[in-house]
C-alpha atoms as a PDB file:
ATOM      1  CA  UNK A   1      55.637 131.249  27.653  1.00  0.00           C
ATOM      2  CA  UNK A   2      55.147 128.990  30.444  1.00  0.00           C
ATOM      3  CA  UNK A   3      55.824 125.591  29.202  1.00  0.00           C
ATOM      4  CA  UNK A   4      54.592 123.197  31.751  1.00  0.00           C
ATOM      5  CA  UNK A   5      51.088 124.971  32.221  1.00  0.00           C
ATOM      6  CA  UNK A   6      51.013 124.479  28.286  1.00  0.00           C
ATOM      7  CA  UNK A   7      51.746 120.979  28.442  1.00  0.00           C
ATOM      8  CA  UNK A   8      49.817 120.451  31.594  1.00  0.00           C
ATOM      9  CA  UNK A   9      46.360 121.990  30.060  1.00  0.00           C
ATOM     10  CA  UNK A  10      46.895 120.186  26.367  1.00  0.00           C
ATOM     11  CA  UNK A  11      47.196 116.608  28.436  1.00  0.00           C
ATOM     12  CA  UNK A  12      43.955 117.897  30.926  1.00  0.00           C
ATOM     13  CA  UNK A  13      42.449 118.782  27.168  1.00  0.00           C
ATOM     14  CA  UNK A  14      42.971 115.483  25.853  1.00  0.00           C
ATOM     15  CA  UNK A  15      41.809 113.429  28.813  1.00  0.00           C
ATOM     16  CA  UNK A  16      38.518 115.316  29.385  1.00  0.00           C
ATOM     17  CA  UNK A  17      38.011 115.378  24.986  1.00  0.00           C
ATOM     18  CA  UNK A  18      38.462 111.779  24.890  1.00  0.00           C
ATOM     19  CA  UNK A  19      36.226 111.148  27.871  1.00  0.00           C
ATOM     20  CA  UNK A  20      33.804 113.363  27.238  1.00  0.00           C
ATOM     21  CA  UNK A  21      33.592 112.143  23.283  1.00  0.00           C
ATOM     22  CA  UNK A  22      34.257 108.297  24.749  1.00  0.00           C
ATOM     23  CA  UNK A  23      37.363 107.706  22.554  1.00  0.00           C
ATOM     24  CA  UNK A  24      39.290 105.620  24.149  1.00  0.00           C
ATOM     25  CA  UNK A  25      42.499 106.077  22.929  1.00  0.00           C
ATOM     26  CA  UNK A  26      42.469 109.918  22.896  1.00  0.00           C
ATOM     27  CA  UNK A  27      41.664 109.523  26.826  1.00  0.00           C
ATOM     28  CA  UNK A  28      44.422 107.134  27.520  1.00  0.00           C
ATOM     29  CA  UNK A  29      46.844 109.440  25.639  1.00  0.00           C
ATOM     30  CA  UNK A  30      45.527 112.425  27.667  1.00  0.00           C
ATOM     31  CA  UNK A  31      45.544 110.712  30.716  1.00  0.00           C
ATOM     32  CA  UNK A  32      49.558 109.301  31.154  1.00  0.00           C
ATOM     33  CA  UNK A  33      50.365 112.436  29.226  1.00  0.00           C
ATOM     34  CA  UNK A  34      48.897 114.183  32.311  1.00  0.00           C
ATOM     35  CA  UNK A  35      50.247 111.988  34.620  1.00  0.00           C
ATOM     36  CA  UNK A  36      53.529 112.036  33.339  1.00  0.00           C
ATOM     37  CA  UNK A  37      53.449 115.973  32.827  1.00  0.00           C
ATOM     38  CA  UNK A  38      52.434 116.248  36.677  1.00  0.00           C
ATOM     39  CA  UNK A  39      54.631 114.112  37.947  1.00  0.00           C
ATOM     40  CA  UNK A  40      57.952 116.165  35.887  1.00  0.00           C
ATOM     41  CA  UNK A  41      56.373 118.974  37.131  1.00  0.00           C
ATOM     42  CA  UNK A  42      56.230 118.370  41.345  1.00  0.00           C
ATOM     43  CA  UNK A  43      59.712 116.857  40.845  1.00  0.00           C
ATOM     44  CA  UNK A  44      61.197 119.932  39.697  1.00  0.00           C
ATOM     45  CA  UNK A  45      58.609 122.018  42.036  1.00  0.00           C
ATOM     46  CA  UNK A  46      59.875 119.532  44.811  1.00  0.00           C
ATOM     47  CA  UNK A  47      63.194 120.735  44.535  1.00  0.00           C
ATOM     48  CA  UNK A  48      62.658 124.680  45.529  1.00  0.00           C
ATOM     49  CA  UNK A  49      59.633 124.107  48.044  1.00  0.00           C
ATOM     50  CA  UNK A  50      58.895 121.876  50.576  1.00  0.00           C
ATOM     51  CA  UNK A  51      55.628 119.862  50.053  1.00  0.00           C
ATOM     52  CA  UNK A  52      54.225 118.531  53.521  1.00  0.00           C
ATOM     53  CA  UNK A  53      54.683 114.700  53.533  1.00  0.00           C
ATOM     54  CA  UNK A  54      56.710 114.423  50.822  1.00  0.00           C
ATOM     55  CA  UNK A  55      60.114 113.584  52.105  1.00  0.00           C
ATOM     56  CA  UNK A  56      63.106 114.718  50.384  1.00  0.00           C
ATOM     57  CA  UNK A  57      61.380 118.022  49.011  1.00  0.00           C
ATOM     58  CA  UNK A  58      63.056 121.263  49.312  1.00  0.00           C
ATOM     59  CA  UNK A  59      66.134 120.130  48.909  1.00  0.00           C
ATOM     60  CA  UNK A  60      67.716 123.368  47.881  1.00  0.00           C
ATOM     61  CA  UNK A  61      66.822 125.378  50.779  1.00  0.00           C
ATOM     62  CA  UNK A  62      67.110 122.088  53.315  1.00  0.00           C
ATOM     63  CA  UNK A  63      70.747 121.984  51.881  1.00  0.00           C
ATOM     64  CA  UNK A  64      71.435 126.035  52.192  1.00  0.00           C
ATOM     65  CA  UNK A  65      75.089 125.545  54.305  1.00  0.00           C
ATOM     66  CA  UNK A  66      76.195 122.847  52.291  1.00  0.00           C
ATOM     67  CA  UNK A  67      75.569 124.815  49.145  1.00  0.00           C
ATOM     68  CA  UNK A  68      77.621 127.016  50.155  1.00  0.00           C
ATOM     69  CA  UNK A  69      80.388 125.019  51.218  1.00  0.00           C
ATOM     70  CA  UNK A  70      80.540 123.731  48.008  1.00  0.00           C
ATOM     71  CA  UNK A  71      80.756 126.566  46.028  1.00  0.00           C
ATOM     72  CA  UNK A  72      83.970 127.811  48.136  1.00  0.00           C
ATOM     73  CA  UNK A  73      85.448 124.831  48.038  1.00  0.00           C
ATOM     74  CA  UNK A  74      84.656 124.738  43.946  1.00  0.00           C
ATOM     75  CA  UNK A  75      86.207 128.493  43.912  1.00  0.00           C
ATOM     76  CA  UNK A  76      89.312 127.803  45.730  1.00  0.00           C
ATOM     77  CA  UNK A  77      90.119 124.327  44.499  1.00  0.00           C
ATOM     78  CA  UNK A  78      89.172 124.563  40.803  1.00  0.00           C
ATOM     79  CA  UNK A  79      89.856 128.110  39.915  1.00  0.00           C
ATOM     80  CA  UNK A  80      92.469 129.902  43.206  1.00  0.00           C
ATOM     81  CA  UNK A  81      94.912 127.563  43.226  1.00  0.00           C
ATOM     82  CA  UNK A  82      98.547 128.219  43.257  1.00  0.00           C
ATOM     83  CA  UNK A  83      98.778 126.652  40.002  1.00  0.00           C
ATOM     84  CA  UNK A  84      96.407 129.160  38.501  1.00  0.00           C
ATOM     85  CA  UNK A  85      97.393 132.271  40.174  1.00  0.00           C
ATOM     86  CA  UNK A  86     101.526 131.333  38.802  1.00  0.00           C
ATOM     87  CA  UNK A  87     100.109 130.680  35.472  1.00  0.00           C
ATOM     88  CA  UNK A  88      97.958 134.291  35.804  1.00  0.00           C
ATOM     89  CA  UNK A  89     101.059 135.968  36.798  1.00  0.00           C
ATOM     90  CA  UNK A  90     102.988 134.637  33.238  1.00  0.00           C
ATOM     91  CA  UNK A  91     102.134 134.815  29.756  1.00  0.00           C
ATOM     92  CA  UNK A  92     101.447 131.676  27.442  1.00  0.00           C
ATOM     93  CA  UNK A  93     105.630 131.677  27.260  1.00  0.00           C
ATOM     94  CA  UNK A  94     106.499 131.611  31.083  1.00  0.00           C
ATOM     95  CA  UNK A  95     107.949 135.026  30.773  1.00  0.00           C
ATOM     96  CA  UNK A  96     107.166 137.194  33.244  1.00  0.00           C
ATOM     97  CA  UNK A  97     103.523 139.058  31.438  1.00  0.00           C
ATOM     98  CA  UNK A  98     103.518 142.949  31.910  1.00  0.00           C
ATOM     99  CA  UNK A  99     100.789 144.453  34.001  1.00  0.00           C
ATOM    100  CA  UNK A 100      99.162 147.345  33.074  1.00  0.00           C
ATOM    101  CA  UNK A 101      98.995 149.546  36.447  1.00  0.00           C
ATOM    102  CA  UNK A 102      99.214 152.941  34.128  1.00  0.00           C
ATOM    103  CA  UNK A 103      94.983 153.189  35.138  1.00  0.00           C
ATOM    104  CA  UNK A 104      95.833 152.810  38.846  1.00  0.00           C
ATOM    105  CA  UNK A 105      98.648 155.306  38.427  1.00  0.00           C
ATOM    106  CA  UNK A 106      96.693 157.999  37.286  1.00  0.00           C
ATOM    107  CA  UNK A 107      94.746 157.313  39.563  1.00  0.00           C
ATOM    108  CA  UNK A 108      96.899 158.410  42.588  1.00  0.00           C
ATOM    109  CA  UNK A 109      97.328 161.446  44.011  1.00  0.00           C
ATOM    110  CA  UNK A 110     100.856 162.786  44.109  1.00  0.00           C
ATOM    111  CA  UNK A 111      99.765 166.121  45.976  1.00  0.00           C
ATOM    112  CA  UNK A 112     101.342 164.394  48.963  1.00  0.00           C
ATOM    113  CA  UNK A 113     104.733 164.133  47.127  1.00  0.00           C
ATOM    114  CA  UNK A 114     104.940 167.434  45.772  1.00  0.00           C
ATOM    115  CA  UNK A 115     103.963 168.225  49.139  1.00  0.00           C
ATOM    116  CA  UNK A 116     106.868 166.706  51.008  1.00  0.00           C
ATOM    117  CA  UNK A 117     109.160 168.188  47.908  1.00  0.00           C
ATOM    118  CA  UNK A 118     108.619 172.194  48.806  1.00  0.00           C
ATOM    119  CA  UNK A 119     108.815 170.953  52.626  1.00  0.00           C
ATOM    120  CA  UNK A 120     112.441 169.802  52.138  1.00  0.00           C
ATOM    121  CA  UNK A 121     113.596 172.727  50.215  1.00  0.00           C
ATOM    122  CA  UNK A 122     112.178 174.730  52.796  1.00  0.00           C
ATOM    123  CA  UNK A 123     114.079 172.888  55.529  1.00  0.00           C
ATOM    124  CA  UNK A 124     117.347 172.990  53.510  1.00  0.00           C
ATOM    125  CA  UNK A 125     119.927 175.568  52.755  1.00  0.00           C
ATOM    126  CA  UNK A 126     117.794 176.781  49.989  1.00  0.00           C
ATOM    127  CA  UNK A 127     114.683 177.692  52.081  1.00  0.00           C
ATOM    128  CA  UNK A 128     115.960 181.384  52.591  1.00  0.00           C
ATOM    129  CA  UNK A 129     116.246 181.977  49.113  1.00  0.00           C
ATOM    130  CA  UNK A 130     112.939 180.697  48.484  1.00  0.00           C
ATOM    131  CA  UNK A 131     111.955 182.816  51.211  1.00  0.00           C
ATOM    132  CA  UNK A 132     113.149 185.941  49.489  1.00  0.00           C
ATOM    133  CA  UNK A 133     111.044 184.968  46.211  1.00  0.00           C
ATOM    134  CA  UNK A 134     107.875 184.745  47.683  1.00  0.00           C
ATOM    135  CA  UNK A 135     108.306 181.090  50.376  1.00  0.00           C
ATOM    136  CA  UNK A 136     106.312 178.026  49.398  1.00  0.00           C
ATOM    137  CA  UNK A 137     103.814 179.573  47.107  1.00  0.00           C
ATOM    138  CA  UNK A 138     106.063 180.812  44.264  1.00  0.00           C
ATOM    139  CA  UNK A 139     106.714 176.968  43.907  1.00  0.00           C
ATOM    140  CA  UNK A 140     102.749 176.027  43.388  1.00  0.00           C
ATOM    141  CA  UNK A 141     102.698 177.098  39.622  1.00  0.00           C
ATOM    142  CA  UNK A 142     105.209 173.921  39.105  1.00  0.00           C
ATOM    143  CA  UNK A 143     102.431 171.824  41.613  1.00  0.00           C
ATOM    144  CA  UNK A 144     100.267 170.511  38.058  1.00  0.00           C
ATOM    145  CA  UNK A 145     103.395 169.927  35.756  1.00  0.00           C
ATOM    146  CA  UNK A 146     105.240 168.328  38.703  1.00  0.00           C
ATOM    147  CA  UNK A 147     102.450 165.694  39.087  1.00  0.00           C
ATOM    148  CA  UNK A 148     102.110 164.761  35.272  1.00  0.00           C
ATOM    149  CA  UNK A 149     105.946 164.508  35.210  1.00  0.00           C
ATOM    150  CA  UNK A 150     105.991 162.012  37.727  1.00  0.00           C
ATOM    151  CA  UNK A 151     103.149 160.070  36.907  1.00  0.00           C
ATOM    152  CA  UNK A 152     104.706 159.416  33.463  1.00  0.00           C
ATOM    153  CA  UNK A 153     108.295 158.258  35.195  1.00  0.00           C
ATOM    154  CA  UNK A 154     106.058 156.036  37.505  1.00  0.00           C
ATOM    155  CA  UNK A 155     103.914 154.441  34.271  1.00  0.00           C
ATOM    156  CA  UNK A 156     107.240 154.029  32.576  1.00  0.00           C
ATOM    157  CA  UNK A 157     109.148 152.025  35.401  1.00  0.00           C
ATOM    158  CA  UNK A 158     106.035 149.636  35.476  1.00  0.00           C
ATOM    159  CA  UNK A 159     105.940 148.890  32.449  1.00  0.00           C
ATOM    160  CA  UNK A 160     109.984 147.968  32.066  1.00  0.00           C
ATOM    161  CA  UNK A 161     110.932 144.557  31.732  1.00  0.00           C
ATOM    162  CA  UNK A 162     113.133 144.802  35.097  1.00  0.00           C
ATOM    163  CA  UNK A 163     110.335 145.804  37.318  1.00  0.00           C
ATOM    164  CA  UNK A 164     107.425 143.364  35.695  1.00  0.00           C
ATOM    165  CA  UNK A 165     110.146 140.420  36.462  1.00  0.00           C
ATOM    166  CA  UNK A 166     111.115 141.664  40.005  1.00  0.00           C
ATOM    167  CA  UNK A 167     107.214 141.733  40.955  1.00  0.00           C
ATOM    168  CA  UNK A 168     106.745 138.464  39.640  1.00  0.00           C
ATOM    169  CA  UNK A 169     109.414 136.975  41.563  1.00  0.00           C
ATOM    170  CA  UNK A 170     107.818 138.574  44.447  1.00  0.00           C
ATOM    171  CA  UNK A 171     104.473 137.927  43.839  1.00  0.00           C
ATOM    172  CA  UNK A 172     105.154 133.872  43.174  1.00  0.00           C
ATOM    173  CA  UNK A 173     106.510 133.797  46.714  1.00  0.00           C
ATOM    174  CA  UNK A 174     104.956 130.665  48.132  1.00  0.00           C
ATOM    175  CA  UNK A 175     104.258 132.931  51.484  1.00  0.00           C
ATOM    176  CA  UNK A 176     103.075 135.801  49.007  1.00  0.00           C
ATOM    177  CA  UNK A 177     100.591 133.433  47.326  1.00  0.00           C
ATOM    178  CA  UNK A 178      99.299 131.774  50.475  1.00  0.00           C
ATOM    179  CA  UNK A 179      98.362 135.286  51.668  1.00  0.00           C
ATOM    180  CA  UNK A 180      96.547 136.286  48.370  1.00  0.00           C
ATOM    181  CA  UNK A 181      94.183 132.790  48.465  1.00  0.00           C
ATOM    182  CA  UNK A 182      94.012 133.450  52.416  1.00  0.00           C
ATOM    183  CA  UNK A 183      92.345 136.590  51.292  1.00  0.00           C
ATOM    184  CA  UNK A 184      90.775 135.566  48.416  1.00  0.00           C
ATOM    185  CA  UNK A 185      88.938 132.898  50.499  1.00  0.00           C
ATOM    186  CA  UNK A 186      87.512 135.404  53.002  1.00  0.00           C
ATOM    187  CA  UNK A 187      86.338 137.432  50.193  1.00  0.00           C
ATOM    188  CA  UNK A 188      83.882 134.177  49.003  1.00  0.00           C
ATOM    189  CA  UNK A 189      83.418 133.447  52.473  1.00  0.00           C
ATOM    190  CA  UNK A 190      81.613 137.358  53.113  1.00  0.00           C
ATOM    191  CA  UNK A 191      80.131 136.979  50.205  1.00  0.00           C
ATOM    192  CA  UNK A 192      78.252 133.842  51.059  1.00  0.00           C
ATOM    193  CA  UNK A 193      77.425 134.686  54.264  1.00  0.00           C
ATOM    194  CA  UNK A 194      75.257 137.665  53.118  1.00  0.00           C
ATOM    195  CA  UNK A 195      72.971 135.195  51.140  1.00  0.00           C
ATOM    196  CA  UNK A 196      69.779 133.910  52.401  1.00  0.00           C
ATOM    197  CA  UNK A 197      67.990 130.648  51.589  1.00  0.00           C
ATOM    198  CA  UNK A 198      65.657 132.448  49.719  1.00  0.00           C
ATOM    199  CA  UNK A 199      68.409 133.889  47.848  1.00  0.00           C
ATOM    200  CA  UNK A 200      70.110 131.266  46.642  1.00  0.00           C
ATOM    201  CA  UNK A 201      66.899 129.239  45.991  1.00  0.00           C
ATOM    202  CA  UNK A 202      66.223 132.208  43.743  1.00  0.00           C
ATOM    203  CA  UNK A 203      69.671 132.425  42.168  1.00  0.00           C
ATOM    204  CA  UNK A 204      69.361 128.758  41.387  1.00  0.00           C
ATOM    205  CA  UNK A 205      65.567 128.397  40.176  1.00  0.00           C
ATOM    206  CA  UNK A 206      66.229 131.266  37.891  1.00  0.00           C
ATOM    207  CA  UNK A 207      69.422 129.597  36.274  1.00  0.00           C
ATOM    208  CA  UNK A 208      67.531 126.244  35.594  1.00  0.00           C
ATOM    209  CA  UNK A 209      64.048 126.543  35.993  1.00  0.00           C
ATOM    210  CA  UNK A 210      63.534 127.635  32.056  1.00  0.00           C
ATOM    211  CA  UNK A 211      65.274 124.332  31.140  1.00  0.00           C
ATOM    212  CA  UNK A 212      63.847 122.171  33.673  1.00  0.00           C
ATOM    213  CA  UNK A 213      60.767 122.941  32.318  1.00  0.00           C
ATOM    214  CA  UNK A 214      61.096 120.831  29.173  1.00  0.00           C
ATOM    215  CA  UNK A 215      61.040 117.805  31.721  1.00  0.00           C
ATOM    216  CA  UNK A 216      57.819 118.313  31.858  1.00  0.00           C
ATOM    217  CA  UNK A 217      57.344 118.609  28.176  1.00  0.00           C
ATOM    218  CA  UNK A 218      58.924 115.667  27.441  1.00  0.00           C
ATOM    219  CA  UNK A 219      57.018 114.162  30.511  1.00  0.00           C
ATOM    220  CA  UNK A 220      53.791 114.607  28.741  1.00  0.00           C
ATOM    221  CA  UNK A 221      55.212 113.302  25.331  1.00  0.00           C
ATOM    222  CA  UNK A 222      56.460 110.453  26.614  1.00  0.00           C
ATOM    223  CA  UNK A 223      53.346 109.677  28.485  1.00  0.00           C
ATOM    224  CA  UNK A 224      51.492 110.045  25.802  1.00  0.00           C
ATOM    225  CA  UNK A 225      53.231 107.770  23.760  1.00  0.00           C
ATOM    226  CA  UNK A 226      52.886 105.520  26.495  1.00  0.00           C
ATOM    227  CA  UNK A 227      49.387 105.917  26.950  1.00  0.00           C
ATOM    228  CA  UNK A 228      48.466 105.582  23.259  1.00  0.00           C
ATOM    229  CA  UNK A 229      50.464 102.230  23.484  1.00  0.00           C
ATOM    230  CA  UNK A 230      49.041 100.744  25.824  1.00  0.00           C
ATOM    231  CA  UNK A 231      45.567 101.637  24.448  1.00  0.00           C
ATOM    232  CA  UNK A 232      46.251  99.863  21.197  1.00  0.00           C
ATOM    233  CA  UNK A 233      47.217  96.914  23.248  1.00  0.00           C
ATOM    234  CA  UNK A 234      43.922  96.869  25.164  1.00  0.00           C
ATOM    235  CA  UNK A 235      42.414  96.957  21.837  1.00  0.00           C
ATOM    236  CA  UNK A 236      43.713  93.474  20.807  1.00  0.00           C
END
């Protein structure tokens, strides 16, 4: 439901009714209803397009680089800060707060290691015997229980009190958290670069054009009010 053309045809409805049927005070009310409904609505239209002549209009677009200024500078000073990051990396007590990396740990792929295990038997003393049992492949049966073992020595070291503290300490290193804003404020500055003006007048008109609209709802209201007002007045 389109709110403004609503508003904007009851007010036309009004003014031509109370013209056409000569009441007065209907065709006031109509009339700074619709004037007041129009005007809401070019204001908020004024703000996404440019109107020829009409200084100050398409401000969104006109102000593209400085939109996006501020929205780094509202990312890094409101929500990356140093502050926030320390007070991410602890729990509500200032302990150190345990990280879950058992997802990114199953994750990896420990091929490599069990790779680089068979490689240095075979390059130690023991190589000849393995040799005599069949070399490097009699090993690969022990390749899938090898991997789950070590996965689940990994997933319990990171989640030991010891290790959660010692990566705090190293993650609150002033130089440590310099680096992580350093990168976190290249990520928003990508990101921002890849927008267009039409883009972010799109991203914005969709987040507050349904509640702008009700400006020019109460525009009409309120003009009507003031129209019916001022008609009584005449009338005395």
């Amino acid at each position: 439901m389109n709110k403004s053309l609503i508003t904007n045809l009851i007010a036309l409805a009004c003014t031509i009714g109370g013209y056409v049927s000569e009441h007065h005070i209907l065709f006031t009310l109509g009339l700074f209803a619709l004037s007041g409904a129009i005007t809401n609505w070019l204001a908020v239209y004024m703000l996404f397009e440019k109107v020829p002549l009409l200084y100050g209009s398409g401000v969104i677009p006109a102000r593209f680089e400085e939109f996006k200024i501020a929205i780094r500078q509202l990312m890094m000073e409101q929500f990356f800060t140093e502050q926030n990051i320390d007070r991410f990396l602890s729990d509500s007590s200032g302990k150190a707060s345990t990280l879950n990396l058992a997802p990114v740990i199953d994750k990896i792929d420990l091929s490599p290691a069990f790779d680089s295990l068979v490689s240095v038997i075979e390059s130690s003393s023991f190589g000849s015997m393995l040799a005599m049992v069949g070399g490097s492949e009699a090993l690969q049966p022990m390749r899938e229980p090898f991997i789950e073992k070590m996965k689940l020595s990994i997933q319990d070291i990171a989640q030991s009190e010891q290790f959660n503290t010692l990566l705090r300490e190293e993650l609150e290193q002033p130089d440590i958290i310099s680096g992580m804003r350093d990168k976190v404020s290249d990520i928003i500055e990508k990101r921002l670069n890849e927008l267009t003006p039409q883009l972010v007048k799109e991203i914005v008109q969709k987040m507050i054009k349904k509640h702008l609209g009700w400006l020019v709802v109460w525009g009409g209201i309120f003009g009507g009010i003031i129209g019916v007002v001022a008609a009584i007045t005449n009338n005395f």
